[in-house]
C-alpha atoms as a PDB file:
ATOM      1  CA  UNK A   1      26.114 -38.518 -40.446  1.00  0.00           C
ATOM      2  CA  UNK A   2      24.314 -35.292 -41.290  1.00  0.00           C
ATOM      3  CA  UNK A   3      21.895 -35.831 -38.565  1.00  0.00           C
ATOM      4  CA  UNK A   4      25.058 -35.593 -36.188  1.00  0.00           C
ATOM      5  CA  UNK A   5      26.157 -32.656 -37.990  1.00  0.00           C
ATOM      6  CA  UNK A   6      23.016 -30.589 -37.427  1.00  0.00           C
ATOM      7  CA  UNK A   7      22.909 -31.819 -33.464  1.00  0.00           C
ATOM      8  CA  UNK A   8      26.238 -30.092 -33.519  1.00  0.00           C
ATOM      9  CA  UNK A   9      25.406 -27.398 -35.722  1.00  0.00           C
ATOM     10  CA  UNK A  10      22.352 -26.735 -33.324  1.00  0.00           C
ATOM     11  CA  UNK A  11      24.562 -27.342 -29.926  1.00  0.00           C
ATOM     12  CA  UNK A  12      26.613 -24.770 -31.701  1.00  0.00           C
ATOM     13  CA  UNK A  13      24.134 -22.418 -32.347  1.00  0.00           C
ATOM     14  CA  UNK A  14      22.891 -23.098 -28.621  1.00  0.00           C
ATOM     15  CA  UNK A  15      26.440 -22.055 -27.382  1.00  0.00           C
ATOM     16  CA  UNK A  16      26.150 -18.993 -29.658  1.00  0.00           C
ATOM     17  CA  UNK A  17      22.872 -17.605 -28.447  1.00  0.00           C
ATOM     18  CA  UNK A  18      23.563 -18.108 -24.831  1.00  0.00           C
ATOM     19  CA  UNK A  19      27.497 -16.087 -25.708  1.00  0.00           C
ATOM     20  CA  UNK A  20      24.974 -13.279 -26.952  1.00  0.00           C
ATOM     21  CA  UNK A  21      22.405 -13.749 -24.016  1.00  0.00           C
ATOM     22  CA  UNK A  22      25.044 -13.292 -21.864  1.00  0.00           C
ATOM     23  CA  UNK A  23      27.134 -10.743 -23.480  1.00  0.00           C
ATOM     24  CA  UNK A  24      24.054  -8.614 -23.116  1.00  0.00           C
ATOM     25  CA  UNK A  25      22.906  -8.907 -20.135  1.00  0.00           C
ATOM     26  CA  UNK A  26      26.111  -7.829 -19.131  1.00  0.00           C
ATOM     27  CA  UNK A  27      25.546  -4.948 -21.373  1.00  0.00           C
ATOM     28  CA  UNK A  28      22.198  -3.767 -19.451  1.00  0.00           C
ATOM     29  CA  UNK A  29      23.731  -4.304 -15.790  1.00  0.00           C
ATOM     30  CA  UNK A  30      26.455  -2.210 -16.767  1.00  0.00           C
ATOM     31  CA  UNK A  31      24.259   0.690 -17.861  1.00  0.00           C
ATOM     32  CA  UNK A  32      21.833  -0.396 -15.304  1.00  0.00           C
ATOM     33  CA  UNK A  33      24.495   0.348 -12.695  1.00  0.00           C
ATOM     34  CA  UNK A  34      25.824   3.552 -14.649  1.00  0.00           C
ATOM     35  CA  UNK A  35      22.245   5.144 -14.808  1.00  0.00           C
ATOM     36  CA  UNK A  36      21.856   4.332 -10.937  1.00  0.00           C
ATOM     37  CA  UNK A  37      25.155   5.953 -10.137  1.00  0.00           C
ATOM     38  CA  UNK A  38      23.837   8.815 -12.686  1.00  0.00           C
ATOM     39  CA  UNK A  39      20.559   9.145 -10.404  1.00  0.00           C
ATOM     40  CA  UNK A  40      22.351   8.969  -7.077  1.00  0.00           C
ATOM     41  CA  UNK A  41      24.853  12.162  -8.247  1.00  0.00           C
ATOM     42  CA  UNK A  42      21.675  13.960  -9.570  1.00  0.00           C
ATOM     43  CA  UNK A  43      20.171  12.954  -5.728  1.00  0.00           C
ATOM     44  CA  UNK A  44      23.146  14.464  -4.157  1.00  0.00           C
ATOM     45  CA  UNK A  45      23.641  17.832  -6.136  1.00  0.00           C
ATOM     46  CA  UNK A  46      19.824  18.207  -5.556  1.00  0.00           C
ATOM     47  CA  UNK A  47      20.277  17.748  -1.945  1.00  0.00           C
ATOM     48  CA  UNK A  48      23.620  20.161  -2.168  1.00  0.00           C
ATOM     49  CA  UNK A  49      20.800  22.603  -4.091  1.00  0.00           C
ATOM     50  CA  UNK A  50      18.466  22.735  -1.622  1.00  0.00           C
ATOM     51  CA  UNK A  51      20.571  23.193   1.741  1.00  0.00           C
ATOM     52  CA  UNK A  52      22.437  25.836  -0.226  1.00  0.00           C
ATOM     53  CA  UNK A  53      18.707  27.279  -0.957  1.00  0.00           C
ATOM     54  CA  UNK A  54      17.694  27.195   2.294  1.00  0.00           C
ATOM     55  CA  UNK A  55      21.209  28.613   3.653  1.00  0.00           C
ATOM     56  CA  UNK A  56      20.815  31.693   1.351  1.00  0.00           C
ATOM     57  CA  UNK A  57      17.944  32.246   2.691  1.00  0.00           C
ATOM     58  CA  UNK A  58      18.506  32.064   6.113  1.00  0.00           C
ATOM     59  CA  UNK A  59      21.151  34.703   5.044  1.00  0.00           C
ATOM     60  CA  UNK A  60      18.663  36.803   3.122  1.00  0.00           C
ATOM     61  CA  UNK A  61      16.055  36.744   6.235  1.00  0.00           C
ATOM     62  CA  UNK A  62      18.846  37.448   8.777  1.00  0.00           C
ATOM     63  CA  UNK A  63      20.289  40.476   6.669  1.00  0.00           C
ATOM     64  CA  UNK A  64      16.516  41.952   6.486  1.00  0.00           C
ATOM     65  CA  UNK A  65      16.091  41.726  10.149  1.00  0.00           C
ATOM     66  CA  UNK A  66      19.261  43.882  10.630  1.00  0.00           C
ATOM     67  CA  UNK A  67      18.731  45.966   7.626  1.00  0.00           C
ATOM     68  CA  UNK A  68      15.039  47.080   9.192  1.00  0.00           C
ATOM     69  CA  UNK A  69      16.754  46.700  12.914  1.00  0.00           C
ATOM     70  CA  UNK A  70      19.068  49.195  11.438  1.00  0.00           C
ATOM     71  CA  UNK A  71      16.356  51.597   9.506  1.00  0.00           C
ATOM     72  CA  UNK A  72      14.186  51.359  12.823  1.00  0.00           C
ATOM     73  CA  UNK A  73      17.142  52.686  15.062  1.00  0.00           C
ATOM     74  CA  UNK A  74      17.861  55.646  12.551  1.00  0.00           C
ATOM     75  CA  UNK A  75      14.319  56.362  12.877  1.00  0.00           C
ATOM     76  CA  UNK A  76      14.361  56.321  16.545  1.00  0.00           C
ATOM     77  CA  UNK A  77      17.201  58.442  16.769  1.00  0.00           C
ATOM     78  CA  UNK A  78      15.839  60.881  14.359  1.00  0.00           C
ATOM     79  CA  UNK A  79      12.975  61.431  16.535  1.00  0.00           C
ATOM     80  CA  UNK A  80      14.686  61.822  19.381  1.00  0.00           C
ATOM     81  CA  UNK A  81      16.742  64.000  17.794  1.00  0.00           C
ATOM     82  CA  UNK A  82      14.174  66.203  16.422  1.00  0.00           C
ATOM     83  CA  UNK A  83      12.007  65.944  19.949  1.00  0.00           C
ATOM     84  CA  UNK A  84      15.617  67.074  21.613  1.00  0.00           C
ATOM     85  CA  UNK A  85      15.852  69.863  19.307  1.00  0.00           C
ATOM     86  CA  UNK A  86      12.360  71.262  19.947  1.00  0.00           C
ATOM     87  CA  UNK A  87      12.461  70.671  23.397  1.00  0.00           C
ATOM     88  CA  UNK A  88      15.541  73.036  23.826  1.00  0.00           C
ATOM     89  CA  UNK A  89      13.664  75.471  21.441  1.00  0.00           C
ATOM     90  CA  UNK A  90      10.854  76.082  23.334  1.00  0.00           C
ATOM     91  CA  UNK A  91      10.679  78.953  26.163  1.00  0.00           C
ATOM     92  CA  UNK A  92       8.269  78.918  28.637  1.00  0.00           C
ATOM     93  CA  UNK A  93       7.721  82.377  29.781  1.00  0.00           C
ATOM     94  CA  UNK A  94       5.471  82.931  33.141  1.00  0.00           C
ATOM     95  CA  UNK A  95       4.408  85.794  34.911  1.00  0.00           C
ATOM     96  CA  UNK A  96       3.788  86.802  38.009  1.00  0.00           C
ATOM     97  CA  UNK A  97       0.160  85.780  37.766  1.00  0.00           C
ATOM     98  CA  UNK A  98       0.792  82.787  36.436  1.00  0.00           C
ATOM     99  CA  UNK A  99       3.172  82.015  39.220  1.00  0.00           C
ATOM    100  CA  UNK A 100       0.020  82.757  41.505  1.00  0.00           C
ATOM    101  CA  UNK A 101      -2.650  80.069  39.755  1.00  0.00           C
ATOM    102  CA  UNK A 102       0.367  78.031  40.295  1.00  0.00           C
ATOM    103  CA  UNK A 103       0.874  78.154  43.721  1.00  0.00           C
ATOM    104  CA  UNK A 104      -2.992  78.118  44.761  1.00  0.00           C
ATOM    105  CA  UNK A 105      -3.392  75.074  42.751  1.00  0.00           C
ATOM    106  CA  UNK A 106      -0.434  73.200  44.428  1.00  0.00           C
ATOM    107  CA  UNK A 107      -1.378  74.671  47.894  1.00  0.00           C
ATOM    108  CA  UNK A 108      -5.084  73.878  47.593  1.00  0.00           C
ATOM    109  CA  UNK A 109      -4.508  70.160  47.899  1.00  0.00           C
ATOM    110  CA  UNK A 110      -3.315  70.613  51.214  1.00  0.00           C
ATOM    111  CA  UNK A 111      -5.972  72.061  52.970  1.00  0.00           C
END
């Protein structure tokens, strides 16, 4: 009889391991799957990172452009301005001389 025992005793035992076998292999797909899920939300909130990234810069770039379109029209208007503001300064005084040179250069072309 105690060789029938220990066949059941080892069926037993058997049963037991492949509870445990299984038991755990449930326990690594389960944290197989949760560690996948884990890398697929880091994959999105790098993706998220990046197009924000790229979108704040896009932002940055476009608010240069008008900051130095801005800076550049200032300029231009400062020296127009300033050539405005000379040009109504100046006085051009002839005489009648100088009214004479005039007139023989402008008449001397048509001869």
């Amino acid at each position: 009889m105690s060789n029938i025992q220990d066949q059941e005793q080892y069926i037993k035992s058997l049963e037991q391991i492949k509870q445990i076998e299984e038991r755990v292999q449930k326990e690594i797909d389960d944290r197989k799957e949760e560690v996948q899920n884990q890398i697929k939300a880091i994959e999105t909130d790098l993706e998220d990172s990046i197009a924000n990234a790229e979108n704040e810069g896009r932002l940055l770039v476009e608010i240069s452009m008008d900051k130095a379109r801005m800076n550049a029209n200032e300029e231009a208007q400062r020296i127009i301005s300033e050539a405005e503001n000379k040009a109504k300064s100046i006085t051009f005084q002839f005489d009648q001389t100088m009214m004479k040179e005039i007139l023989e250069i402008l008449l001397s072309g048509i001869k």
